[in-house]
Protein backbone atom coordinates (compact mmCIF):
# COMPACT_ATOMS: atom_id res chain seq x y z
CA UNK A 1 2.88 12.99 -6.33
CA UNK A 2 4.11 14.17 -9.71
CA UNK A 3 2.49 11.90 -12.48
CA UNK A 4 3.94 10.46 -15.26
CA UNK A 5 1.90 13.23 -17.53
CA UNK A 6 3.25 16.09 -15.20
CA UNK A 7 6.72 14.87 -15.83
CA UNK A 8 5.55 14.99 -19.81
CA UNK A 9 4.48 17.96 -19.50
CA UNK A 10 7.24 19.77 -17.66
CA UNK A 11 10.56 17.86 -19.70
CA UNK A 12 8.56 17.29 -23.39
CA UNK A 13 9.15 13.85 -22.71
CA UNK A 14 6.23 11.47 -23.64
CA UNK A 15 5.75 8.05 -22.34
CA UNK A 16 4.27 5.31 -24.24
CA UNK A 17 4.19 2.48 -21.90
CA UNK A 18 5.99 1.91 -18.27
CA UNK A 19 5.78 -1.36 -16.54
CA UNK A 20 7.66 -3.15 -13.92
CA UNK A 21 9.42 -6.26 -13.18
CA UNK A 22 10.98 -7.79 -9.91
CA UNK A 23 14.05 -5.69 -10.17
CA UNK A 24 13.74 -3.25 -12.62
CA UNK A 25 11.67 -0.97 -15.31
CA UNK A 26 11.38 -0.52 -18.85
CA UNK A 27 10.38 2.62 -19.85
CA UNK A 28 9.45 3.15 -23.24
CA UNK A 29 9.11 7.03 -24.33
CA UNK A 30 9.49 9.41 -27.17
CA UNK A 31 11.30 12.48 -26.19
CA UNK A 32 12.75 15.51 -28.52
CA UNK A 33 16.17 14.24 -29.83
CA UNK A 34 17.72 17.47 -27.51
CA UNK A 35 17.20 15.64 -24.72
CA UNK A 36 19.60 13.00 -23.67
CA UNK A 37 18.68 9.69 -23.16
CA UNK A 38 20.35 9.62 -19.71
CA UNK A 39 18.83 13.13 -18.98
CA UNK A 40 15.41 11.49 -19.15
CA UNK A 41 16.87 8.46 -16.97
CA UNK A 42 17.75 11.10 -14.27
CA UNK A 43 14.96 13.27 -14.47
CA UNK A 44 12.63 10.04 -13.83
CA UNK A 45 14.52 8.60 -11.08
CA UNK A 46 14.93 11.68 -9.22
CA UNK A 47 11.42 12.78 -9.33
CA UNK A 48 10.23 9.23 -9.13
CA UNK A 49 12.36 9.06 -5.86
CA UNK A 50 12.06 12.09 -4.16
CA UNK A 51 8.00 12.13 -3.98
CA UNK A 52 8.17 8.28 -2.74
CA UNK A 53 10.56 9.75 0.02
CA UNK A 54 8.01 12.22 0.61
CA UNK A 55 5.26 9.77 0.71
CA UNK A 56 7.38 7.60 2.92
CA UNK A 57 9.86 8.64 4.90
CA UNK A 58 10.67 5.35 6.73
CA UNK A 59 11.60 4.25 3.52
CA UNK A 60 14.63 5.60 2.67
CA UNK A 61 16.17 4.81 6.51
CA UNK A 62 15.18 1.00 5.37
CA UNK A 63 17.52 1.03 1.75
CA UNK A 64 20.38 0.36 2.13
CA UNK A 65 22.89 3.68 2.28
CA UNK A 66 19.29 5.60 1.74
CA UNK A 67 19.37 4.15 -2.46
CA UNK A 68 16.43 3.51 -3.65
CA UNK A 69 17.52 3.31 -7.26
CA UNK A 70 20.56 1.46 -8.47
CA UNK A 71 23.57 4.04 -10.20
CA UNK A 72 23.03 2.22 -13.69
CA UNK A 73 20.85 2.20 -16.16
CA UNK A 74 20.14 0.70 -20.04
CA UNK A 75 19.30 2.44 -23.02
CA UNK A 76 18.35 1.02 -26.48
CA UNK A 77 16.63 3.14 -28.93
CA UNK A 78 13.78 1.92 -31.35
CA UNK A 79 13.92 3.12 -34.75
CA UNK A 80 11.39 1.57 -36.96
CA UNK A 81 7.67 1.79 -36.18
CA UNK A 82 7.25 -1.94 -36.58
CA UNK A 83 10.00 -2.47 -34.24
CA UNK A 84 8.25 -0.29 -31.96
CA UNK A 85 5.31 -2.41 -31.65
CA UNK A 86 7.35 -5.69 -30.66
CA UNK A 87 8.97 -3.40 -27.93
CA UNK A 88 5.70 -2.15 -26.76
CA UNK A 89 4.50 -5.05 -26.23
CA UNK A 90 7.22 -6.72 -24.35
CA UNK A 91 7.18 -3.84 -21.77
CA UNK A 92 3.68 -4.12 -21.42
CA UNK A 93 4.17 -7.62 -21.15
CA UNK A 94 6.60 -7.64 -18.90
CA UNK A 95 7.42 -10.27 -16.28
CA UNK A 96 3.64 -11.70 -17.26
CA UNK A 97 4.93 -14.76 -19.33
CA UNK A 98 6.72 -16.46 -15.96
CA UNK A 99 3.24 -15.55 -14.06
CA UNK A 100 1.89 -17.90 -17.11
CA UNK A 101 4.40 -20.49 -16.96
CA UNK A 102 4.12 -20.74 -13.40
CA UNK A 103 0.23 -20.97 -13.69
CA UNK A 104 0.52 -23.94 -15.89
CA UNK A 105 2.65 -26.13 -13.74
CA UNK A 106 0.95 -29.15 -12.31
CA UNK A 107 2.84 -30.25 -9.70
């Protein structure tokens, strides 16, 4: 499977932190201003999906019309380094505060 430093490697894109949630991923990278934001979205999801299909074929007859990722996408660039850190922290963070909150229920 093609690692997130192969994919660094190959486009000059460099990611700083990738996490999950339920339903989606933030992605937080640095890339050469060249290359489109939505270029990098493609490039990831395209790799990303075509070695999981590869890896497991039953998969994709399972999704629904053979999708594994959704058409759309968000970008929102970071310009300050301070900023930076906040946002680096929240996708590194991510979808940990609820796993918290649900931890501290008592009943």
């Amino acid at each position: 499977m093609l690692t997130s430093k192969e994919i660094e490697e190959r486009y000059d894109i460099e990611f700083e932190q990738i996490d999950c949630d339920k339903d989606h991923v933030h992605i937080l990278r640095t890339a050469h201003p060249k290359i489109a934001p939505g270029q990098i979205v493609r490039v990831f999801k395209s790799i990303t999906v075509r070695k999981l299909f590869k890896r497991k074929p039953d998969l994709k007859r399972d999704l629904w019309d053979g999708e594994f990722w959704m058409n759309g996408y968000y970008v929102a660039t970071v310009e300050e380094r301070a900023v930076w850190g906040v946002v680096e922290r929240y996708v590194k963070n991510q979808g940990k505060l609820k796993e918290e909150l649900h931890q501290l229920k008592l009943f």
